[in-house]
N, C-alpha and C. Protein backbone atom coordinates (compact mmCIF):
# COMPACT_ATOMS: atom_id res chain seq x y z
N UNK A 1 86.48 13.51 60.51
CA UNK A 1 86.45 14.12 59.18
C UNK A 1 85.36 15.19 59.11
N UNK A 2 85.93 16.35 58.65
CA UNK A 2 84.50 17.49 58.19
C UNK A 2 83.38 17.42 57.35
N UNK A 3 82.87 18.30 57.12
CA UNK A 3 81.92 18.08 56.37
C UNK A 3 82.50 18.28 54.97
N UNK A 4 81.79 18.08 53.98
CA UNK A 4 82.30 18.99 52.69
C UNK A 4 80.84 19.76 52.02
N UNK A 5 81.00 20.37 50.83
CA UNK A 5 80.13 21.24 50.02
C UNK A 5 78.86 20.00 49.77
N UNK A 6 79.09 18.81 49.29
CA UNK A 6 78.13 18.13 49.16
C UNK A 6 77.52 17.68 50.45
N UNK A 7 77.98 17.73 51.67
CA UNK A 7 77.37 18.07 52.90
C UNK A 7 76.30 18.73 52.64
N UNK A 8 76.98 20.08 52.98
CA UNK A 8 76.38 21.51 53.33
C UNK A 8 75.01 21.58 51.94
N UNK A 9 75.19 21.26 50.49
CA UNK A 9 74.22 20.90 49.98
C UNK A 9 73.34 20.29 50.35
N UNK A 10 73.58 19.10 50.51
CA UNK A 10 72.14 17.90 51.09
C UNK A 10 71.61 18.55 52.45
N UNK A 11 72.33 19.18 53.33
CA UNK A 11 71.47 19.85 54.67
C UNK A 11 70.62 20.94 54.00
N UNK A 12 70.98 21.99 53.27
CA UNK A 12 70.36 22.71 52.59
C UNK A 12 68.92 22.65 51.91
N UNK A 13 68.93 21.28 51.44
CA UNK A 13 68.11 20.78 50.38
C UNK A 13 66.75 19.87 51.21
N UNK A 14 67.79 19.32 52.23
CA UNK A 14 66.53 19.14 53.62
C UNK A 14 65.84 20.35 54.29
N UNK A 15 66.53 20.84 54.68
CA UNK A 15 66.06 22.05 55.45
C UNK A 15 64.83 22.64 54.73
N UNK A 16 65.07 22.60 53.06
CA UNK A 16 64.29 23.23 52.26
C UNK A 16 63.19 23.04 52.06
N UNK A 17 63.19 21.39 52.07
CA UNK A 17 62.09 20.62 51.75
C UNK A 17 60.59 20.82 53.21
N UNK A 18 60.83 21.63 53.37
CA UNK A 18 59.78 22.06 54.54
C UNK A 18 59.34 23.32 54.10
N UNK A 19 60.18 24.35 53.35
CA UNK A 19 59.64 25.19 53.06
C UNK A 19 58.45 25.42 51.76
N UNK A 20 57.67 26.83 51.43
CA UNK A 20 56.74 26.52 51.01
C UNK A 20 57.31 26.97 49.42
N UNK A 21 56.51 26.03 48.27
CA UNK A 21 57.38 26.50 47.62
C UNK A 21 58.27 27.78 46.25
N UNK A 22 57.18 28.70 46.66
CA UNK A 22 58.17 30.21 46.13
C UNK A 22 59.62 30.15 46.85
N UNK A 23 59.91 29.51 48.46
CA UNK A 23 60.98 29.43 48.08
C UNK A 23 61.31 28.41 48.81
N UNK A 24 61.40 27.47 48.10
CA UNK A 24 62.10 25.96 48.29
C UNK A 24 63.25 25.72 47.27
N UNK A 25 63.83 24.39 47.20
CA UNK A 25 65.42 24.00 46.69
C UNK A 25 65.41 24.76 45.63
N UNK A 26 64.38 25.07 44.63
CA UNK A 26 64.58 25.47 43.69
C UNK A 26 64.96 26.86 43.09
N UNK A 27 64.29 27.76 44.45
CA UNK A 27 65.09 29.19 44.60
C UNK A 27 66.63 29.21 44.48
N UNK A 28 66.74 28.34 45.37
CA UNK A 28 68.17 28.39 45.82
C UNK A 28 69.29 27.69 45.06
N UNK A 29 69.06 27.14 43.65
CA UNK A 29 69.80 26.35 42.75
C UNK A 29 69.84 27.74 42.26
N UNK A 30 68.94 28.40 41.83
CA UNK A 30 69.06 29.53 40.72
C UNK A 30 69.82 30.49 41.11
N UNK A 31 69.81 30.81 42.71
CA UNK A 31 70.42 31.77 43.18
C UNK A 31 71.92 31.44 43.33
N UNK A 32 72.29 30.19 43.74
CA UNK A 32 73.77 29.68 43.83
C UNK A 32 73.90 29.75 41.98
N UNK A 33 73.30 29.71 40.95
CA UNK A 33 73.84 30.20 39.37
C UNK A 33 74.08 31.19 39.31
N UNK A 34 73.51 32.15 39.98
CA UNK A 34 73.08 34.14 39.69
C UNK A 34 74.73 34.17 40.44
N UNK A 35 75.05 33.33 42.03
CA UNK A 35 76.01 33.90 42.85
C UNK A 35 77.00 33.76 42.01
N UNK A 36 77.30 32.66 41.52
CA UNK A 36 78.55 32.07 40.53
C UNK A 36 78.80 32.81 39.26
N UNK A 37 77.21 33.56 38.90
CA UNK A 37 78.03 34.22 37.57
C UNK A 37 78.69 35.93 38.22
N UNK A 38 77.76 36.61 38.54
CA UNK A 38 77.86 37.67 39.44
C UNK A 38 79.29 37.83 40.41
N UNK A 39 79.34 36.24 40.86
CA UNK A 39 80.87 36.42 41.71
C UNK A 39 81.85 36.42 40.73
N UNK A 40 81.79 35.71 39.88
CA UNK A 40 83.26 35.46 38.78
C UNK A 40 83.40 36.93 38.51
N UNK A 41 82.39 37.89 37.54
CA UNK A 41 82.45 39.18 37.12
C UNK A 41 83.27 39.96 37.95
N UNK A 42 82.54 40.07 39.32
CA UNK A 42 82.94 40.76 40.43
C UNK A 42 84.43 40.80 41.26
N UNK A 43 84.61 39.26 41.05
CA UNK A 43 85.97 38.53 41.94
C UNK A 43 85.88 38.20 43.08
N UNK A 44 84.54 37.80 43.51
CA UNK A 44 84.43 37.26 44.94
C UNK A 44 85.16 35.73 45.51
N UNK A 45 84.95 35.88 46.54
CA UNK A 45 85.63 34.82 46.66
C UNK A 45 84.49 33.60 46.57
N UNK A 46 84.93 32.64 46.13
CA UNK A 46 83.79 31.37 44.81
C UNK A 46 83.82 30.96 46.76
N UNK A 47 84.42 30.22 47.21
CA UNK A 47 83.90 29.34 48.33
C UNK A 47 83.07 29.43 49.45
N UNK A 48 83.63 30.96 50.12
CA UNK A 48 82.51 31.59 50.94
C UNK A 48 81.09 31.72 49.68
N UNK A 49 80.81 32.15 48.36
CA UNK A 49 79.79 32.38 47.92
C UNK A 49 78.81 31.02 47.64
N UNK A 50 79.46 30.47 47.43
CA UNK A 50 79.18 28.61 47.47
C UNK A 50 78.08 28.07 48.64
N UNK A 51 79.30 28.32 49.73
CA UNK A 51 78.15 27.99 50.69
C UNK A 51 77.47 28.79 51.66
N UNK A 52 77.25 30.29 51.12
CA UNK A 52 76.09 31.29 51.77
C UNK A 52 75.15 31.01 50.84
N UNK A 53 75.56 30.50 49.41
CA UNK A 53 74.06 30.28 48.81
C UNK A 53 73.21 29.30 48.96
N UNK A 54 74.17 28.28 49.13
CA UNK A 54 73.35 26.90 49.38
C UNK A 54 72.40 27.35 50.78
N UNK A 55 73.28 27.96 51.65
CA UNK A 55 72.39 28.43 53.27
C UNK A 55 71.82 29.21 53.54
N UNK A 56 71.84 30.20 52.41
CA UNK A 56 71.15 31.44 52.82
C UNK A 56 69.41 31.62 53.05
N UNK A 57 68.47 30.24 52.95
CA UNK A 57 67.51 30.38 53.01
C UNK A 57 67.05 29.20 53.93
N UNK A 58 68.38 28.40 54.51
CA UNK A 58 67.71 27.12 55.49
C UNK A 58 66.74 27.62 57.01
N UNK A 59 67.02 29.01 57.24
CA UNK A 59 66.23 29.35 58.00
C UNK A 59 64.16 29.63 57.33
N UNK A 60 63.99 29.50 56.65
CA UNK A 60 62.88 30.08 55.53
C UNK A 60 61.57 29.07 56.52
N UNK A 61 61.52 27.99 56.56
CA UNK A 61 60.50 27.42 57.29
C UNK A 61 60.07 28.20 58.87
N UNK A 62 61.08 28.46 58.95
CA UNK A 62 60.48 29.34 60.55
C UNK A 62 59.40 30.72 60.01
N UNK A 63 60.23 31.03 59.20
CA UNK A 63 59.24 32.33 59.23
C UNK A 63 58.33 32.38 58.68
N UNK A 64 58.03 31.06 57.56
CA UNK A 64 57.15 30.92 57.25
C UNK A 64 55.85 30.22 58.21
N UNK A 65 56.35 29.57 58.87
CA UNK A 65 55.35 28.79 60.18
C UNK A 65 54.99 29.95 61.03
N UNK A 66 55.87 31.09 61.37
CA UNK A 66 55.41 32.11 62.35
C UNK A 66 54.90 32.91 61.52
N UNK A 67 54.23 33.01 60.40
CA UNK A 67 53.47 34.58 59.80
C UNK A 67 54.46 35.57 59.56
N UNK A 68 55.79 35.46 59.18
CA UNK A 68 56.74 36.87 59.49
C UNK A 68 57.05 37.14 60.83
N UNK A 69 56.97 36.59 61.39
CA UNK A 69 57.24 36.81 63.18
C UNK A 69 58.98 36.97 63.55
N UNK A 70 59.34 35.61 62.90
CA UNK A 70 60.69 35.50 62.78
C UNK A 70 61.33 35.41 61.63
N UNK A 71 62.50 36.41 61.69
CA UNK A 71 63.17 36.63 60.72
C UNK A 71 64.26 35.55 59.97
N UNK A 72 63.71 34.69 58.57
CA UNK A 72 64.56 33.52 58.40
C UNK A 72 65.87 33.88 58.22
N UNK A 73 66.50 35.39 57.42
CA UNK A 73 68.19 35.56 57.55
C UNK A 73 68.45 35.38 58.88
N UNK A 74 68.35 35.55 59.99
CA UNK A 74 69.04 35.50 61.23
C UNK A 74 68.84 34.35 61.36
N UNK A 75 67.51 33.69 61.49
CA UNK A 75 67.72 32.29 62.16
C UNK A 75 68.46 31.14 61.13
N UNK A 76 69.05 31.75 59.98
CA UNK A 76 69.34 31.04 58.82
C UNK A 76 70.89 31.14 59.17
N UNK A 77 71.12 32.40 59.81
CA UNK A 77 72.91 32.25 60.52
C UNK A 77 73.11 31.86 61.26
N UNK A 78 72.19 31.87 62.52
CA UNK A 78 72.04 30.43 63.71
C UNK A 78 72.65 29.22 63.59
N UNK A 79 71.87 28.92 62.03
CA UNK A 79 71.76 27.40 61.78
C UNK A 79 73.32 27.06 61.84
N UNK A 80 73.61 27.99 60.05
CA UNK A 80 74.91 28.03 59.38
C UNK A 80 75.77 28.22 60.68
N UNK A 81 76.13 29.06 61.54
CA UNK A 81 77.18 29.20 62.43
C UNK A 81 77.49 27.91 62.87
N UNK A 82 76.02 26.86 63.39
CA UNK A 82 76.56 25.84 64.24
C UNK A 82 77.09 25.05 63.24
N UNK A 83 76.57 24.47 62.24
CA UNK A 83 76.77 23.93 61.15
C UNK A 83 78.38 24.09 60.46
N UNK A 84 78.84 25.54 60.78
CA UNK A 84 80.19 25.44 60.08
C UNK A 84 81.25 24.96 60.97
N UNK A 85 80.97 25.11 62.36
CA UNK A 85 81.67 24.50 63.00
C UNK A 85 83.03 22.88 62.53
N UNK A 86 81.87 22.11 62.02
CA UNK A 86 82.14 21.59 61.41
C UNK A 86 82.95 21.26 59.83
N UNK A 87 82.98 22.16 58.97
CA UNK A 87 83.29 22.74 58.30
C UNK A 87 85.05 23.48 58.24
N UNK A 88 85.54 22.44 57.36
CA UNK A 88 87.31 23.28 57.04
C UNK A 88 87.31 24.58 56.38
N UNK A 89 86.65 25.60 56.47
CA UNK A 89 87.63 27.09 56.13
C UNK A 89 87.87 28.04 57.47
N UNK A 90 88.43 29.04 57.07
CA UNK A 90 89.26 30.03 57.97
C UNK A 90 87.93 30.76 58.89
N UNK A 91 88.10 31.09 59.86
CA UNK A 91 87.58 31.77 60.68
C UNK A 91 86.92 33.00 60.16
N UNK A 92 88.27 34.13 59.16
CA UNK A 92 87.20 34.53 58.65
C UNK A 92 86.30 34.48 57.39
N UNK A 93 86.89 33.40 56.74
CA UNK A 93 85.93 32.64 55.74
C UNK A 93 84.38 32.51 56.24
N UNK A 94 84.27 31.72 57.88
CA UNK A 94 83.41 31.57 58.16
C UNK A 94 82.55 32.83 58.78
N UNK A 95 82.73 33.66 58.90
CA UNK A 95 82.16 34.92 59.49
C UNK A 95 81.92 35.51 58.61
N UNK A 96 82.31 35.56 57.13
CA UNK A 96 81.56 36.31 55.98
C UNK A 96 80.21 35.49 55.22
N UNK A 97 80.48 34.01 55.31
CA UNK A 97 79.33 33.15 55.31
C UNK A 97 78.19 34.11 55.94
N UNK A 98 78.48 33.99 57.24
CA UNK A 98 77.58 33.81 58.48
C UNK A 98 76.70 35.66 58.06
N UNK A 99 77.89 36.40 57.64
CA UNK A 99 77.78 37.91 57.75
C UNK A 99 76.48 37.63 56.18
N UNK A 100 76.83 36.87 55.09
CA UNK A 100 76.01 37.04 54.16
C UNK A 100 74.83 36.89 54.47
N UNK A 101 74.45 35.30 54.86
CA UNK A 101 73.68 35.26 55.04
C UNK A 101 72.36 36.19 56.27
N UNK A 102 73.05 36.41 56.95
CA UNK A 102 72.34 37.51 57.60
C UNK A 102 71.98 38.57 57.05
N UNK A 103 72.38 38.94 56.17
CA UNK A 103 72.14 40.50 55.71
C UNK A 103 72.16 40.37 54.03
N UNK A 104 71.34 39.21 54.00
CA UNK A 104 71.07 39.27 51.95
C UNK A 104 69.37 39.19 52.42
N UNK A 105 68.60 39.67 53.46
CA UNK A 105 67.11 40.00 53.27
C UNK A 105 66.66 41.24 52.80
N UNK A 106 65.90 41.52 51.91
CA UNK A 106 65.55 43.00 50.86
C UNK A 106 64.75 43.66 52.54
N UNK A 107 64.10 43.05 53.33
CA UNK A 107 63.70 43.91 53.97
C UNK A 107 64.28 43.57 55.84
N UNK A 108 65.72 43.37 55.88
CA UNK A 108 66.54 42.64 57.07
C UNK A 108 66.84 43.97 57.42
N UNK A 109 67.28 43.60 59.07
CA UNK A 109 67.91 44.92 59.60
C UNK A 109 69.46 44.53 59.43
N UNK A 110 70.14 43.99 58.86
CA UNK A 110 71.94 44.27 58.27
C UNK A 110 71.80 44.51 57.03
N UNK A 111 73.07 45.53 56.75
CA UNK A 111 73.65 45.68 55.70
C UNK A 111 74.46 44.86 54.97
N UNK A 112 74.75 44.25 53.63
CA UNK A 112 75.83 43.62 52.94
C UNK A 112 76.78 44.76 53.45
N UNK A 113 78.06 43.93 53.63
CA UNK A 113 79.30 45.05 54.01
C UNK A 113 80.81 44.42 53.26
N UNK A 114 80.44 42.78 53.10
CA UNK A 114 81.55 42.43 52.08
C UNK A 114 81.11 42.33 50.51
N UNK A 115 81.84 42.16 50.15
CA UNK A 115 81.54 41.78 48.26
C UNK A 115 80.82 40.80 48.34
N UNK A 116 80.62 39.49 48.59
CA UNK A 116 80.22 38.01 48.93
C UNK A 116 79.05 38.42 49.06
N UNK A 117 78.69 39.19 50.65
CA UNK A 117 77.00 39.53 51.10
C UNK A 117 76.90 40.30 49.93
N UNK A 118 77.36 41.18 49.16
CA UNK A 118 76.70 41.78 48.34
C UNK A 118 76.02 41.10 47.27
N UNK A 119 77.17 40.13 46.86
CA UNK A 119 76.65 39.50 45.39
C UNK A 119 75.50 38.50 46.14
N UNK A 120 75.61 38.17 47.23
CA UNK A 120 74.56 36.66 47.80
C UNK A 120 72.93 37.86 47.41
N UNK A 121 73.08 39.51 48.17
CA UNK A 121 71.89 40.04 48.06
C UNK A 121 71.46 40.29 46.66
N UNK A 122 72.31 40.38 45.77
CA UNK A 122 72.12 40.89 44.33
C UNK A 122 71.27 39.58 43.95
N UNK A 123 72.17 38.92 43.92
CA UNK A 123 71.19 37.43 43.32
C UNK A 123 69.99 36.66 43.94
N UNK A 124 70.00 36.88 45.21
CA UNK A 124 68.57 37.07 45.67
C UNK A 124 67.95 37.82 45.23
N UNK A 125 68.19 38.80 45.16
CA UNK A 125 66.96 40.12 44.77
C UNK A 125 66.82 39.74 43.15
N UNK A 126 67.85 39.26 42.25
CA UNK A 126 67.19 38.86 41.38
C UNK A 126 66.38 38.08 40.64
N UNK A 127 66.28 36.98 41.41
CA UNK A 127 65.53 35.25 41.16
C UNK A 127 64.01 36.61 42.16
N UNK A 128 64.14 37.50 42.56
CA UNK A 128 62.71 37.96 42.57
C UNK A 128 62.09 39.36 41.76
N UNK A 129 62.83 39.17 41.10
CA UNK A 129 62.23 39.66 39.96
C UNK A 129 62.38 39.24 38.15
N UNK A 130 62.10 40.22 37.40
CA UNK A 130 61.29 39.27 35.83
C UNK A 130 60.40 38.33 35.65
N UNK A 131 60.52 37.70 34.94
CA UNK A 131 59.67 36.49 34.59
C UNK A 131 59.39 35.80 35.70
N UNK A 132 60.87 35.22 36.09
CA UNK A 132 60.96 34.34 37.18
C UNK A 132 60.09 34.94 38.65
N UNK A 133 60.43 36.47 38.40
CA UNK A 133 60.11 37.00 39.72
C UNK A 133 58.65 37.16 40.11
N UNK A 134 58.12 37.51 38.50
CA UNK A 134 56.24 37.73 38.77
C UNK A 134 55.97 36.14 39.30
N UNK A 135 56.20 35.38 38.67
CA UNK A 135 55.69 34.00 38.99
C UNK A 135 55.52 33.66 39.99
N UNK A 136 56.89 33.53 41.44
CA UNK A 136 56.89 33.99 42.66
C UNK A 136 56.44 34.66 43.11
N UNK A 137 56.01 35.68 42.88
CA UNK A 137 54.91 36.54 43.73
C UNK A 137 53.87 35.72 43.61
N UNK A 138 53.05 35.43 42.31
CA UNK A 138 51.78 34.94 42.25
C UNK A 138 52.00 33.79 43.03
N UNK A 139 52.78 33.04 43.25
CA UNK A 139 53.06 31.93 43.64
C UNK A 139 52.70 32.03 45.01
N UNK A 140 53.42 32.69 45.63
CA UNK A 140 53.42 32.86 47.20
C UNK A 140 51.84 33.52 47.27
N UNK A 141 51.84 34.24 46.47
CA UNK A 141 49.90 34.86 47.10
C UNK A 141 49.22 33.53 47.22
N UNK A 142 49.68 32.54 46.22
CA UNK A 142 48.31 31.49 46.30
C UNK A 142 48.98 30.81 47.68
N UNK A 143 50.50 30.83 47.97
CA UNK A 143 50.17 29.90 49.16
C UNK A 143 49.32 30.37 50.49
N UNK A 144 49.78 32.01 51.05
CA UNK A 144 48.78 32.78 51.81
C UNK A 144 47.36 32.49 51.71
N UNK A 145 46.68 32.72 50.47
CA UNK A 145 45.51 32.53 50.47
C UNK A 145 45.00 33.99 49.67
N UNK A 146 46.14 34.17 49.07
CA UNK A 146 45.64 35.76 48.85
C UNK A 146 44.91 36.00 47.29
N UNK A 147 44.12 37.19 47.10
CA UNK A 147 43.30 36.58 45.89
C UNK A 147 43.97 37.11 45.00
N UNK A 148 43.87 37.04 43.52
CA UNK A 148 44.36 37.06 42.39
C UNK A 148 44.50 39.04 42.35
N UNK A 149 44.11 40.00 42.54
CA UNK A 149 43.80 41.53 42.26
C UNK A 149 42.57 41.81 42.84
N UNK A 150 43.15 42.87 43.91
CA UNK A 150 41.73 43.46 44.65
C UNK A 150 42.34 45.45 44.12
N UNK A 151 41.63 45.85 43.24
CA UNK A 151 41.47 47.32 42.94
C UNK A 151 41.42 48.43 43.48
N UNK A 152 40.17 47.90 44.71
CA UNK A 152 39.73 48.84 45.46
C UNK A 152 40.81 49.24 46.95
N UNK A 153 41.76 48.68 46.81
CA UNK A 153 42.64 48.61 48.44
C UNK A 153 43.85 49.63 48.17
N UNK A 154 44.33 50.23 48.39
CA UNK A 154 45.85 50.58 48.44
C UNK A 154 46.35 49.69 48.83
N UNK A 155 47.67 49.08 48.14
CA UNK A 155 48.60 48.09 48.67
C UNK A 155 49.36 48.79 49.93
N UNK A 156 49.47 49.67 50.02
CA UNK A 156 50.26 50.49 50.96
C UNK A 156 49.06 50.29 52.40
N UNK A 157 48.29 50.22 52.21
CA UNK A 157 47.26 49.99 53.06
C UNK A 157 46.98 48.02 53.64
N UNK A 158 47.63 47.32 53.04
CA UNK A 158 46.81 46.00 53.26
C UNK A 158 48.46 44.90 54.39
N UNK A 159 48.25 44.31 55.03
CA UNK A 159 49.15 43.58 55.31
C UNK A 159 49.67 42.07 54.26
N UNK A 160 50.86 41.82 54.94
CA UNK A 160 51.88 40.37 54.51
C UNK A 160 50.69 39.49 55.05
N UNK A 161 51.04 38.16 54.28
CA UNK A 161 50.18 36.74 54.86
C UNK A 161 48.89 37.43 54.73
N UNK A 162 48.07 37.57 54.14
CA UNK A 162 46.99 38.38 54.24
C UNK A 162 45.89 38.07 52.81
N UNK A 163 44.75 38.04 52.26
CA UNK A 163 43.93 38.03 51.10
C UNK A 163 44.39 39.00 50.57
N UNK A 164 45.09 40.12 50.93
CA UNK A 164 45.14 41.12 50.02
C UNK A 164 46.73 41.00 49.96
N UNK A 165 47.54 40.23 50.47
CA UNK A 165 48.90 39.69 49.79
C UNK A 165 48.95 39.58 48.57
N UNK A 166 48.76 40.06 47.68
CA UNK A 166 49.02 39.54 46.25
C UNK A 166 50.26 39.66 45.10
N UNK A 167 49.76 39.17 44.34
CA UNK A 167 50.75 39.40 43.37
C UNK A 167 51.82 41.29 42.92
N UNK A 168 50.37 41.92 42.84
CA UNK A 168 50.55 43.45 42.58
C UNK A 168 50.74 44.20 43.27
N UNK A 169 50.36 43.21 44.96
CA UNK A 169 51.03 44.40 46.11
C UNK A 169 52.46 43.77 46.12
N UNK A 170 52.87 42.63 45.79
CA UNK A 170 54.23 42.50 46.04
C UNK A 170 55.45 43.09 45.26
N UNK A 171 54.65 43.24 44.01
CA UNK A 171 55.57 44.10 42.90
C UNK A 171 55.02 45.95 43.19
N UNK A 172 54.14 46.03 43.74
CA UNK A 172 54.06 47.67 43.95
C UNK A 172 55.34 48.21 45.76
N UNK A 173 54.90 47.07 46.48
CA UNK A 173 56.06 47.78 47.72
C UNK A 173 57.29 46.88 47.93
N UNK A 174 57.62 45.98 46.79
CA UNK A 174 58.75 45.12 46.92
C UNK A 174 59.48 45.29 46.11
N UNK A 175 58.73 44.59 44.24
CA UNK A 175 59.65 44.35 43.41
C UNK A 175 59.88 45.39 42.93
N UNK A 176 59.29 46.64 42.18
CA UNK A 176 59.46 47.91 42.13
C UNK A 176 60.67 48.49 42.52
N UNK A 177 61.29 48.28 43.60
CA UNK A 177 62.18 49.03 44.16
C UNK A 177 63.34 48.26 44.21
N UNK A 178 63.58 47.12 43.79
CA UNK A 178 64.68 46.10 43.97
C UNK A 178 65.64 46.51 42.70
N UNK A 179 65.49 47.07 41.76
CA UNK A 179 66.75 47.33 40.92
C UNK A 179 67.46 49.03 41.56
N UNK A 180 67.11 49.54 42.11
CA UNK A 180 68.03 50.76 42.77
C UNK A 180 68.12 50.34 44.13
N UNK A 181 68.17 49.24 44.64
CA UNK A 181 68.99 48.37 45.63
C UNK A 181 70.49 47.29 45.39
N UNK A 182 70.47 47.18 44.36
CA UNK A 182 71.19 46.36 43.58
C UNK A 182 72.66 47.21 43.94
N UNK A 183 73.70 46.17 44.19
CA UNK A 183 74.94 46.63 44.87
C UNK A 183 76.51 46.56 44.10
N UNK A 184 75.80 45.51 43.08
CA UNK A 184 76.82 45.03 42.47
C UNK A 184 76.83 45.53 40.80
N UNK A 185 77.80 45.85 40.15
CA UNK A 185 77.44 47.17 38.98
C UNK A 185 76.63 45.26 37.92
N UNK A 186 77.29 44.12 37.91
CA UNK A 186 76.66 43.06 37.31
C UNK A 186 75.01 42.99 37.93
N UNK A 187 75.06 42.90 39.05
CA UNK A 187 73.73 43.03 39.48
C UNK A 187 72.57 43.90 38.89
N UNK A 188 73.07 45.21 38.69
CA UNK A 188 72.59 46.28 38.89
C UNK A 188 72.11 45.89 36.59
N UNK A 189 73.22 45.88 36.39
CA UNK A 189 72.96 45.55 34.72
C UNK A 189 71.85 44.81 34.52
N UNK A 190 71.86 43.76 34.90
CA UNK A 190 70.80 42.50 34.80
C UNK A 190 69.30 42.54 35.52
N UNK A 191 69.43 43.71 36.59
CA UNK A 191 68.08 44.04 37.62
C UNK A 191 67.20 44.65 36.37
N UNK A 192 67.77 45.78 35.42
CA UNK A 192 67.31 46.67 34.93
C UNK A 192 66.57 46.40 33.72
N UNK A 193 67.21 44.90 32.98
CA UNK A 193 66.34 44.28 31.89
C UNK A 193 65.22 43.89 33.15
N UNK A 194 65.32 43.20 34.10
CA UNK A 194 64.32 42.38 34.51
C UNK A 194 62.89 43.44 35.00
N UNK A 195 63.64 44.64 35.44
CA UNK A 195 62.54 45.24 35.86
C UNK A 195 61.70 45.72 34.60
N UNK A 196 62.51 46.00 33.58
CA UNK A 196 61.35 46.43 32.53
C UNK A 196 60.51 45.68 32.22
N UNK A 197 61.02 44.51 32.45
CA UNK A 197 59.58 43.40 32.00
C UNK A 197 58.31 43.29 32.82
N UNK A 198 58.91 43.36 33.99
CA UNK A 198 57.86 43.55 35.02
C UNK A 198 56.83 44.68 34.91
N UNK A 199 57.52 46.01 34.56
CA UNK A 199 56.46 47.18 34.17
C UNK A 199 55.45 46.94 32.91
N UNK A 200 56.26 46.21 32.04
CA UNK A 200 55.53 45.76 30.82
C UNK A 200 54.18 45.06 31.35
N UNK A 201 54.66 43.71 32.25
CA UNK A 201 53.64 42.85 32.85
C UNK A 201 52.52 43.04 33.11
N UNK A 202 52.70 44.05 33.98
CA UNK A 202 51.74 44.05 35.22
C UNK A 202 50.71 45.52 34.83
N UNK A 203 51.89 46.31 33.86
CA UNK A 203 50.86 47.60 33.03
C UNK A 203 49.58 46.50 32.33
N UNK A 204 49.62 45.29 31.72
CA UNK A 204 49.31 44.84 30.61
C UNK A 204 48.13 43.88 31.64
N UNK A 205 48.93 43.57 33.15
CA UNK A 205 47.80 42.63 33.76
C UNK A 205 46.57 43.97 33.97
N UNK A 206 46.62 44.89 34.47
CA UNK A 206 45.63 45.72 35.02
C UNK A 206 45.03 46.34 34.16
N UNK A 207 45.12 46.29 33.24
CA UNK A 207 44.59 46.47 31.33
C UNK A 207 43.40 45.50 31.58
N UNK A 208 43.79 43.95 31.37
CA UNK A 208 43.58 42.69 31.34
C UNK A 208 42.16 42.58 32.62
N UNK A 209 42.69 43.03 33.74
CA UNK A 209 41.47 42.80 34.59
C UNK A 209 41.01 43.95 34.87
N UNK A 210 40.68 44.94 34.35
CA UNK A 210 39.50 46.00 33.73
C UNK A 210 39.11 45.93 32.71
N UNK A 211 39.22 44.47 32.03
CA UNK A 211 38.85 44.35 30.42
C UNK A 211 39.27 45.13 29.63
N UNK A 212 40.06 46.14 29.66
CA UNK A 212 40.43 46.67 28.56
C UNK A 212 41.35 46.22 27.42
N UNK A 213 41.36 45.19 27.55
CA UNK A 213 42.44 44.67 26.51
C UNK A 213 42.12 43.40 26.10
């Protein structure tokens, strides 16, 4: 007998539980909501989007243990490839899985090339930004070690995993640019509230820590 979706969930949810957590199970509930509303709009196909979301981040502990060394979309299609083996859909059911997950990283060397990878990247890119998204940044700086706002650095100047990882370098060379990446016209709608909030934010944090406000 194969596996089924509540399978491929519970491996997911293990796999996860190692990672750190900006993005652990809980990324990935929000992002399998974002895929499901985004796919209905769109017309993707619900089953391949189902389970590239649940998988699209079981690779995430590697790259987090190597400093960025290794790239978790690829080793996250590794996983998924052997894993679907097991798994009842079509061959190329399973190769658009495999294709999403590889190529829904904001900074991966593949392109989304089906609808599926598109909406899997849209809704990733959106659980990292707004509300939800500043939080995650700050989040992940504290796991690095990185400090709260350093003034004096160009972010363009400082490295990943790093004290000067922070919150404001991640929204100055990351989140910043994630709504004119957006692929999907639903995506693209919903990027554009989120990013304004973020400009609101972070105008209002650097106010805040020059005392001016």
């Amino acid at each position: 007998m194969g596996l089924t979706i509540e399978d491929i969930k519970d491996y997911a949810e293990q796999c996860l539980s190692k990672a750190n957590g900006s993005h652990a199970w809980e990324h990935t509930q929000r992002v399998y909501n974002l895929c499901m509303h985004i796919g209905h709009v769109e017309g993707a196909d619900k089953e391949v989007l189902e389970i590239a979301a649940y998988l699209h981040d079981v690779g995430r502990f590697y790259q987090d243990e190597s400093k960025g060394t290794i790239c978790h979309a690829e080793k996250g299609a590794e996983m998924a490839d052997a894993l679907l083996e097991q798994y009842p859909i079509s061959a190329e059911q399973k190769n658009n899985v495999i294709h999403c997950i590889r190529s829904h990283r904001f900074r991966g060397n593949f392109r989304p090339k089906t609808l599926e990878a598109k909406v899997l990247f849209d809704a990733d890119k959106l659980d990292a930004i707004g509300a939800i998204g500043i939080g995650r940044a700050f989040q992940f700086a504290g796991e690095v070690g990185a400090k709260l706002h350093n003034p004096f650095v160009n972010p363009e100047d400082t490295q990943p995993y790093s004290e000067e990882d922070t919150g404001y370098r991640e929204f100055k060379l990351k989140l910043s640019k994630i709504k004119d990446r957006m692929l999907t016209a639903e995506g693209h709608r919903m990027a554009k509230e989120r990013h304004a909030f973020m400009e609101m934010f972070f105008e209002r944090f650097l106010q805040e820590h020059q005392g001016n406000q």
